[in-house]
Structures are given as C-alpha cells and as structure tokens.
Protein backbone atom coordinates (compact mmCIF):
# COMPACT_ATOMS: atom_id res chain seq x y z
CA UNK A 1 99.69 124.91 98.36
CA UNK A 2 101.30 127.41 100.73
CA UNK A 3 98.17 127.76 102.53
CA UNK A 4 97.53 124.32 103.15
CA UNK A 5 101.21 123.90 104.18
CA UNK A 6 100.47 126.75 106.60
CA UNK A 7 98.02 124.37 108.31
CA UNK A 8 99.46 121.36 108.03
CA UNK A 9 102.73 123.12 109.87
CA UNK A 10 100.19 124.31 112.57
CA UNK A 11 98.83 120.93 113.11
CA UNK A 12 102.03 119.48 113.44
CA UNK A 13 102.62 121.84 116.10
CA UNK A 14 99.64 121.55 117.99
CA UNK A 15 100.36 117.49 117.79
CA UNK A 16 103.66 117.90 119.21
CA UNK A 17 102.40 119.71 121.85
CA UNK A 18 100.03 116.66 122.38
CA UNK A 19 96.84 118.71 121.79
CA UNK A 20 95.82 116.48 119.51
CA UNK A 21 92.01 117.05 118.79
CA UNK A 22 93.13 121.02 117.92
CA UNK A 23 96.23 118.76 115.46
CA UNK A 24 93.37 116.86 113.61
CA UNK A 25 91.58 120.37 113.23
CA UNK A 26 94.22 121.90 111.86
CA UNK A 27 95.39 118.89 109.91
CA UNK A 28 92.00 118.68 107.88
CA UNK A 29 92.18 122.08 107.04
CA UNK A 30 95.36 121.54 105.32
CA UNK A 31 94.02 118.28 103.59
CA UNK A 32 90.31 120.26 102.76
CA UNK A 33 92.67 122.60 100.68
CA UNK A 34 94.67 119.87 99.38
CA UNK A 35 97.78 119.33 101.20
CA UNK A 36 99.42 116.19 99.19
CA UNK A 37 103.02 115.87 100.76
CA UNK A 38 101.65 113.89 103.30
CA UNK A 39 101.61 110.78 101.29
CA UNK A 40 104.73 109.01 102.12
CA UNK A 41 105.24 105.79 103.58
CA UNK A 42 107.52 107.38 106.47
CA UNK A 43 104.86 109.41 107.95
CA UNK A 44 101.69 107.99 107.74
CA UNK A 45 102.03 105.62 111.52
CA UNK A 46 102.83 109.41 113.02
CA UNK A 47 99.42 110.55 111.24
CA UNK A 48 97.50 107.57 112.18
CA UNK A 49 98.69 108.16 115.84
CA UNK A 50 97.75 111.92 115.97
CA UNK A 51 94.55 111.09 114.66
CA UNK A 52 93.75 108.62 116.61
CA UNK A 53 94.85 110.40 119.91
CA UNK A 54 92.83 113.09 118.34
CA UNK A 55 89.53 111.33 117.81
CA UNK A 56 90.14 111.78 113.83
CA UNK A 57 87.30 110.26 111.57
CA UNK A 58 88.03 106.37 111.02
CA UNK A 59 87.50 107.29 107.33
CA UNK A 60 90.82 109.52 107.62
CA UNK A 61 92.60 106.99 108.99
CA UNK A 62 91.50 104.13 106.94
CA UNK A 63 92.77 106.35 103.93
CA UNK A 64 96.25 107.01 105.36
CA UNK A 65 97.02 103.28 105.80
CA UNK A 66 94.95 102.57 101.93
CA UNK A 67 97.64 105.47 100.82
CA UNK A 68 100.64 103.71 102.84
CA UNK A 69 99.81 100.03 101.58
CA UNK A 70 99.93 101.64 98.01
CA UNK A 71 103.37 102.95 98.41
CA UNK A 72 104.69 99.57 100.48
CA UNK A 73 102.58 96.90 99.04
CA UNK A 74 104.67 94.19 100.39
CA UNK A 75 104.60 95.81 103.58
CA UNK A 76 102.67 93.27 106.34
CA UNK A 77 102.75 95.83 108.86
CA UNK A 78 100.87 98.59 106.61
CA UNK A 79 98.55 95.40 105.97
CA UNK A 80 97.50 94.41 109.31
CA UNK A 81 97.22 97.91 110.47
CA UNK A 82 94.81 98.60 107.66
CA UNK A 83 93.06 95.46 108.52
CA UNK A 84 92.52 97.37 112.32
CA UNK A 85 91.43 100.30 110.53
CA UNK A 86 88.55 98.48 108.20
CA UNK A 87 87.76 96.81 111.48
CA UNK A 88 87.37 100.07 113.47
CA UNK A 89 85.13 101.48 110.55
CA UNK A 90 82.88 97.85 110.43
CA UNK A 91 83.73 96.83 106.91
CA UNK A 92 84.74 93.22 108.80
CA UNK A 93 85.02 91.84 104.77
CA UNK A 94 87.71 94.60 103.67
CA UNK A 95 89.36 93.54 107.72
CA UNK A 96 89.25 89.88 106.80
CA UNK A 97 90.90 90.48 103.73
CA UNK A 98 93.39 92.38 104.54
CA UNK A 99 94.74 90.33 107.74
CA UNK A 100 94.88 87.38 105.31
CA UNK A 101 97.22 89.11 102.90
CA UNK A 102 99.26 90.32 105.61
CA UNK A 103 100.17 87.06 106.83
CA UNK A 104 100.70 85.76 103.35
CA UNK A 105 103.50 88.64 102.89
CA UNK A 106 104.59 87.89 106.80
CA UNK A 107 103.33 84.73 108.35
CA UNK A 108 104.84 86.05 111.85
CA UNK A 109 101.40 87.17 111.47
CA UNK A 110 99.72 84.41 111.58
CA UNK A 111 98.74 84.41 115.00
CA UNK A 112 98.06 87.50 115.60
CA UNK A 113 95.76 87.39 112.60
CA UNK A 114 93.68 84.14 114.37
CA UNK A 115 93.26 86.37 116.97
CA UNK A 116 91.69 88.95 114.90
CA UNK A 117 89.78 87.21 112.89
CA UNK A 118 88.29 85.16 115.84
CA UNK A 119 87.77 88.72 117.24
CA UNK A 120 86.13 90.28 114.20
CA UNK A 121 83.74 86.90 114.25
CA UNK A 122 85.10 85.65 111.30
C-alpha cells in the first residue's frame, strides 16, 4: 500500500495545483495498485470534482458516488449526484432510478428531479 499511497499523495498534489488531467493520472495509478483509503463519504465530491476537471473516465466517477451512496444511503445528495453520473455514462434506467429515490429520501428534490427526468426523456 505504500506505493499506491505514494501516488495517490502525488495526485493530490498535482490536483491542488489544478493540473488536473496529470491528478487523474496519478490518481489511477494509485487505485490500479489498489489504493482503498479513498472510500469515505468525506472525500468522494473532492474526487468527483478532480476527475471531472480532469476528464476522468465516467466509469470512475460513477463508482465514487456507487461507493459514497453505500456509506450514506440516506444521503439525497449522494443520490442525485449519482443519478448525473448514470446519466453522463447513458444508463438513463440506473439515472431514472436513482433521481426517484433521491427525492423520496429529500423531496426538496422534487423539482429538480422533473427537470432531469424531462431532460433525460423520461
């Protein structure tokens, strides 16, 4: 593990100095060798921001916000952003589903949820 820490501290880095496609790099290095400590609920929007600044893979993403709905399942926020992130990847059934439980844990999301489903041509 002190090898993947290595990289995930050098991605980190690179991210903070907004270089964010060398961050991603350096970040899936870290997870390739199986950097784990990433999975807390705390830290995954930072990820999802880096990697999407960085032009990470969708599939990357999607899995950070799978991981932080796991560890917050009554968390509507973690929910709708993973609905985004099924949506970004085209699996519109996972997007659907996932905006419709967020506004059954929140219904502040209700309308924002209209919106995206109307959007996603649902």
């Amino acid at each position: 593990e002190n090898v993947s820490f290595s990289w995930w501290n050098l991605g980190i880095a690179y991210a903070d100095m907004k270089d964010y496609r060398k961050a991603v790099e350096m970040l899936e290095k870290a997870l390739g060798l199986g950097y784990i400590r990433w999975q807390n609920a705390e830290q995954i929007p930072y990820l999802v921001a880096v990697y999407d600044a960085g032009r990470g893979p969708i599939e990357r993403i999607v899995e950070f916000w799978e991981k932080a709905v796991s560890l917050e399942p009554t968390n509507a926020q973690f929910m709708a952003s993973l609905a985004a992130a099924y949506a970004a990847k085209g699996d519109k059934g996972r997007a659907r589903d996932a905006a419709l439980r967020a506004v059954e844990l929140d219904p502040v999301f209700k309308l924002e949820a209209e919106r995206f489903l109307k959007n996603l041509g649902e």
